[in-house]
N, C-alpha and C. Protein backbone atom coordinates (compact mmCIF):
# COMPACT_ATOMS: atom_id res chain seq x y z
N UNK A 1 0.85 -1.17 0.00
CA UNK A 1 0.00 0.00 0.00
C UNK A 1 0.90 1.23 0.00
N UNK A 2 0.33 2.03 -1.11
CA UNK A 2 1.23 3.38 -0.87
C UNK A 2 0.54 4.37 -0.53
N UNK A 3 0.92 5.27 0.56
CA UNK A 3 0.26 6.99 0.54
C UNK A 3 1.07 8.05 0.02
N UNK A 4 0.09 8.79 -1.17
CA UNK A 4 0.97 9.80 -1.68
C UNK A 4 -0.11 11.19 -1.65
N UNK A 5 1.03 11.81 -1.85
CA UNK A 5 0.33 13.10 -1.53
C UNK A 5 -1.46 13.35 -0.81
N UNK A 6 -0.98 12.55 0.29
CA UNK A 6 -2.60 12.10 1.11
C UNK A 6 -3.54 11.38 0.11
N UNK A 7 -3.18 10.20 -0.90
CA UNK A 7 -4.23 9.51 -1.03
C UNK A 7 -3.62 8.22 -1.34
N UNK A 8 -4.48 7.12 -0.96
CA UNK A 8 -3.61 5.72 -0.89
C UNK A 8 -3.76 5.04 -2.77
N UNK A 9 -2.55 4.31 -2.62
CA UNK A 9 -2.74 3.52 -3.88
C UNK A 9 -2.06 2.24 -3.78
N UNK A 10 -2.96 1.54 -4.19
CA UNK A 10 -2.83 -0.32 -4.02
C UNK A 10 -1.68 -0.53 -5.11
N UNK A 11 -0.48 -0.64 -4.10
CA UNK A 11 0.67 -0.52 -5.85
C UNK A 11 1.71 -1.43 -4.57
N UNK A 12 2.94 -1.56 -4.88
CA UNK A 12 3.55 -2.43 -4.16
C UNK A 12 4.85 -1.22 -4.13
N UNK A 13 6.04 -1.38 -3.37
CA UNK A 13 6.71 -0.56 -3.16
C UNK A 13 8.04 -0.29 -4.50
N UNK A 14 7.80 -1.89 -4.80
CA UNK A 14 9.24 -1.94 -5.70
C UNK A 14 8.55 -1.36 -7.06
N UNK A 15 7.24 -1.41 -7.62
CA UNK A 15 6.24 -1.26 -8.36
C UNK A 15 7.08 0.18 -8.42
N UNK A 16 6.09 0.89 -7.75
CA UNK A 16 6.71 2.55 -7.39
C UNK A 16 7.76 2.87 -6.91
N UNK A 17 8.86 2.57 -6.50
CA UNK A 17 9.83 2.94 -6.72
C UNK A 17 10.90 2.96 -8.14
N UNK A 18 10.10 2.08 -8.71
CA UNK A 18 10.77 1.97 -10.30
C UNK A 18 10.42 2.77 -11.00
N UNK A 19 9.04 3.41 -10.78
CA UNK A 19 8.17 4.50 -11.65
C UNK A 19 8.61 5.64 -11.37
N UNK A 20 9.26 6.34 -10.25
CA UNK A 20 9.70 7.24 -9.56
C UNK A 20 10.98 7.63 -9.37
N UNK A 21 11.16 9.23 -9.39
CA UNK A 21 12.65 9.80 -8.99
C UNK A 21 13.43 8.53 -8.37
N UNK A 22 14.69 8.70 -8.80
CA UNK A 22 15.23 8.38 -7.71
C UNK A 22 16.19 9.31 -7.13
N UNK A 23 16.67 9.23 -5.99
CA UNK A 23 17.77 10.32 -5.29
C UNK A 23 16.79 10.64 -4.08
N UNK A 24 15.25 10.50 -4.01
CA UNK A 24 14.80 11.02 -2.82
C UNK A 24 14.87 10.64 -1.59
N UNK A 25 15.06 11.69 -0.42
CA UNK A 25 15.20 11.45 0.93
C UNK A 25 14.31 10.45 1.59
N UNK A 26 14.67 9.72 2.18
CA UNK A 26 13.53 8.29 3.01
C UNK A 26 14.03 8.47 4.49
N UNK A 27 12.93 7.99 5.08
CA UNK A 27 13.64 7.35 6.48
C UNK A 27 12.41 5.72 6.41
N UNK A 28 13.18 5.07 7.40
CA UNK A 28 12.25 3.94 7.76
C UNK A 28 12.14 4.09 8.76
N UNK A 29 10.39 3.87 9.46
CA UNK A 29 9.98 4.01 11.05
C UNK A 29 9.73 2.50 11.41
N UNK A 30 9.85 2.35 12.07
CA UNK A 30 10.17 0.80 13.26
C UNK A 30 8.56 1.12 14.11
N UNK A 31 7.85 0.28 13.65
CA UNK A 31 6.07 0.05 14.48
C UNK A 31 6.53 -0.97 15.70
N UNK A 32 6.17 -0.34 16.25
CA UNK A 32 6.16 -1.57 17.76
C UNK A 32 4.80 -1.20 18.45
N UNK A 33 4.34 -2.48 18.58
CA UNK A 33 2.91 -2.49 19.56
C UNK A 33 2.04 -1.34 18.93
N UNK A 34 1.90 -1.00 17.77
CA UNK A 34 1.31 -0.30 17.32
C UNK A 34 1.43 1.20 16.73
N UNK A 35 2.93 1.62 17.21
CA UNK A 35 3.21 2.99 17.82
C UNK A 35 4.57 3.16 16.66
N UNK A 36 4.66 4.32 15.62
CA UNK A 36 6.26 4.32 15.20
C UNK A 36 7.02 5.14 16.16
N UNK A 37 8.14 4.20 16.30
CA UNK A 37 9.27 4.61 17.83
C UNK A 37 10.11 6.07 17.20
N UNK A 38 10.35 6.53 18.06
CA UNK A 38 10.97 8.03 17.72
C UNK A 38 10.47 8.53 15.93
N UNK A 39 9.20 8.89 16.00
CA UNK A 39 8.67 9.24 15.13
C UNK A 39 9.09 10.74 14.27
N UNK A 40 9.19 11.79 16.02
CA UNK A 40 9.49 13.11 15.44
C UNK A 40 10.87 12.87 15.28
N UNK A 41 11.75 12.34 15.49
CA UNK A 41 13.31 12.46 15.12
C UNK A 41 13.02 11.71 13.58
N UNK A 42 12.65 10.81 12.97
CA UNK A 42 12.58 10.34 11.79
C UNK A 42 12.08 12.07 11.24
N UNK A 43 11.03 12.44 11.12
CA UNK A 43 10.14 13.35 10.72
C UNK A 43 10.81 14.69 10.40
N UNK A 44 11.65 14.82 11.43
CA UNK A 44 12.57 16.17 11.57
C UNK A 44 13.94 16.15 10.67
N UNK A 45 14.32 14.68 10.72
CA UNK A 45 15.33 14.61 9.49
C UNK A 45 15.08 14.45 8.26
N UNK A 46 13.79 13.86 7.71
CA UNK A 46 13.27 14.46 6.93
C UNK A 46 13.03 15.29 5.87
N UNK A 47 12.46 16.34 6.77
CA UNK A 47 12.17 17.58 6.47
C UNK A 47 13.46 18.64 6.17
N UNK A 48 14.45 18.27 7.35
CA UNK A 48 15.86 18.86 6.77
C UNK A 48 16.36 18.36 5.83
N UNK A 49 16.64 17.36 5.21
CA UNK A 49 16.82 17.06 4.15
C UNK A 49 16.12 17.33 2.90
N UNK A 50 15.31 17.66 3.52
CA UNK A 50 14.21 18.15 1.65
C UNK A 50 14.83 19.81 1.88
N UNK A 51 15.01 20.08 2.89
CA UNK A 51 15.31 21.94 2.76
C UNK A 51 16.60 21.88 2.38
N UNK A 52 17.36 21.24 2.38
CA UNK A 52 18.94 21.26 2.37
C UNK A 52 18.68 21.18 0.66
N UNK A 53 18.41 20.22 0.23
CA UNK A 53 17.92 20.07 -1.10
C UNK A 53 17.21 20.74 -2.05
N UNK A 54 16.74 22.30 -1.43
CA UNK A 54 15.19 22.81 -2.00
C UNK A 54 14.22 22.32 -2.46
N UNK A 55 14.01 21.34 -1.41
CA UNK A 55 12.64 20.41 -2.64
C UNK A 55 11.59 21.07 -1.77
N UNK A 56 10.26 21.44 -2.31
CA UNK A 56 9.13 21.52 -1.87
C UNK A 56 8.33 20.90 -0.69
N UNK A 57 8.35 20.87 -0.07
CA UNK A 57 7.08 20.01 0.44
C UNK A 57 6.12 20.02 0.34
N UNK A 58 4.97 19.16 -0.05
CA UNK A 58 3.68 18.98 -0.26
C UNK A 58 2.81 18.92 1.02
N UNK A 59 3.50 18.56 1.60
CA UNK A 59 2.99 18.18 2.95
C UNK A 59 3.57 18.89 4.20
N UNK A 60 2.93 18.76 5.50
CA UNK A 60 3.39 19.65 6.40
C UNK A 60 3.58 18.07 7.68
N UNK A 61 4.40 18.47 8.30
CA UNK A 61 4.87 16.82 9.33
C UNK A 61 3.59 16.64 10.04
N UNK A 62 2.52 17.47 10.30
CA UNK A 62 1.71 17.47 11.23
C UNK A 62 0.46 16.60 10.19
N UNK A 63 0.69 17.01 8.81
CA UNK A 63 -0.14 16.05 7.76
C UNK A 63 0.31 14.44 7.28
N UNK A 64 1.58 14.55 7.60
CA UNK A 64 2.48 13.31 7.30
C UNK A 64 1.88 12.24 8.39
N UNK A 65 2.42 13.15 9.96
CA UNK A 65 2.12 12.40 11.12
C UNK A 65 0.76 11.52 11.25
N UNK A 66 -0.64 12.48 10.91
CA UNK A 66 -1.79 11.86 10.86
C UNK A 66 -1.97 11.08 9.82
N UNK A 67 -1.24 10.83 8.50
CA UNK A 67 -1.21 9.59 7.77
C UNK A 67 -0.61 8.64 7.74
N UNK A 68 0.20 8.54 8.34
CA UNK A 68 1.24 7.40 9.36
C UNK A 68 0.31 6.50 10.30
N UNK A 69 -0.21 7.80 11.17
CA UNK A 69 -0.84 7.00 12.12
C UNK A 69 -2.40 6.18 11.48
N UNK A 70 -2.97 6.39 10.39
CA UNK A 70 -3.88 6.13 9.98
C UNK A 70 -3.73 4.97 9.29
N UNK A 71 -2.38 5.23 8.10
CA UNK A 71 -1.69 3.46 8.08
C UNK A 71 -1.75 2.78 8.70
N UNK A 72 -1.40 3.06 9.82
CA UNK A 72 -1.24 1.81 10.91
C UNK A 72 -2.11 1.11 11.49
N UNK A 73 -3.19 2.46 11.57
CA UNK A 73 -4.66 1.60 11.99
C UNK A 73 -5.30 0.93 11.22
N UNK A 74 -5.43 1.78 9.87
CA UNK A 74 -6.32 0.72 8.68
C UNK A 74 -5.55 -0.59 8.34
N UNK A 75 -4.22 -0.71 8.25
CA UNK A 75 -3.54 -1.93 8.26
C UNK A 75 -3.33 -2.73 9.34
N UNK A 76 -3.58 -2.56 10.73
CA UNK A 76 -3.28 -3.10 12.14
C UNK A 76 -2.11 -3.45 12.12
N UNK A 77 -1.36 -2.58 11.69
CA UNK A 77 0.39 -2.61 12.31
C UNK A 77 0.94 -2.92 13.29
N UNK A 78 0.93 -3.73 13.84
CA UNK A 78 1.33 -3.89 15.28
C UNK A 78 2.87 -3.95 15.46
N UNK A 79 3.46 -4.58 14.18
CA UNK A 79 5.29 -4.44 13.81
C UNK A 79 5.35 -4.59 13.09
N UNK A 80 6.46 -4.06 12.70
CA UNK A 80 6.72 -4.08 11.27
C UNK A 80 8.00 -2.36 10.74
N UNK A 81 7.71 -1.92 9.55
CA UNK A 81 8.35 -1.06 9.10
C UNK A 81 7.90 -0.37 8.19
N UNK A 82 8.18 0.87 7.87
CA UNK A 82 7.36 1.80 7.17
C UNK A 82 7.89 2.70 6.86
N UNK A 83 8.08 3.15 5.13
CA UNK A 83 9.07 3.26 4.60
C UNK A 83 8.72 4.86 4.27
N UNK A 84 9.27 5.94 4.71
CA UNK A 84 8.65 7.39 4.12
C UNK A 84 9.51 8.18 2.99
N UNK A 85 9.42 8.28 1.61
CA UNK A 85 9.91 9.30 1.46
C UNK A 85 9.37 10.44 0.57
């Protein structure tokens, strides 16, 4: 499942990542018991990295954050990994 620019698409990761830039900034978040662990430190590096870069953002972390957490629920994440970039 992918979320892009706030809307999901039933595509697989390697699918879209082949279709797509490459060079862009990622982090991976670590789900435990439901929860991604140090979320704002993933989130914050991020975001510096897209500014270091001048890339735009589409999104604001506080829009990112609530689609993270919404992944997790509509998928019942309980562990696992979750790939942002």
């Amino acid at each position: 499942m992918i979320w892009e620019n706030g809307l999901w698409r039933d595509e697989t990761l390697q699918k879209y990542l082949a279709e797509n830039r490459k060079g862009w900034k990622y982090e991976v978040i670590r789900i435990v018991a439901n929860c991604p662990v140090f979320l704002h430190e993933h989130l914050s590096r991020l975001f510096k990295g897209a500014e270091k870069n001048q890339s735009k953002n589409s999104i604001s972390q506080k829009e990112l954050k609530a689609g993270l957490l919404d992944l997790i629920k509509q998928e019942e994440l309980s562990h696992g990994n979750i790939r942002i970039q």
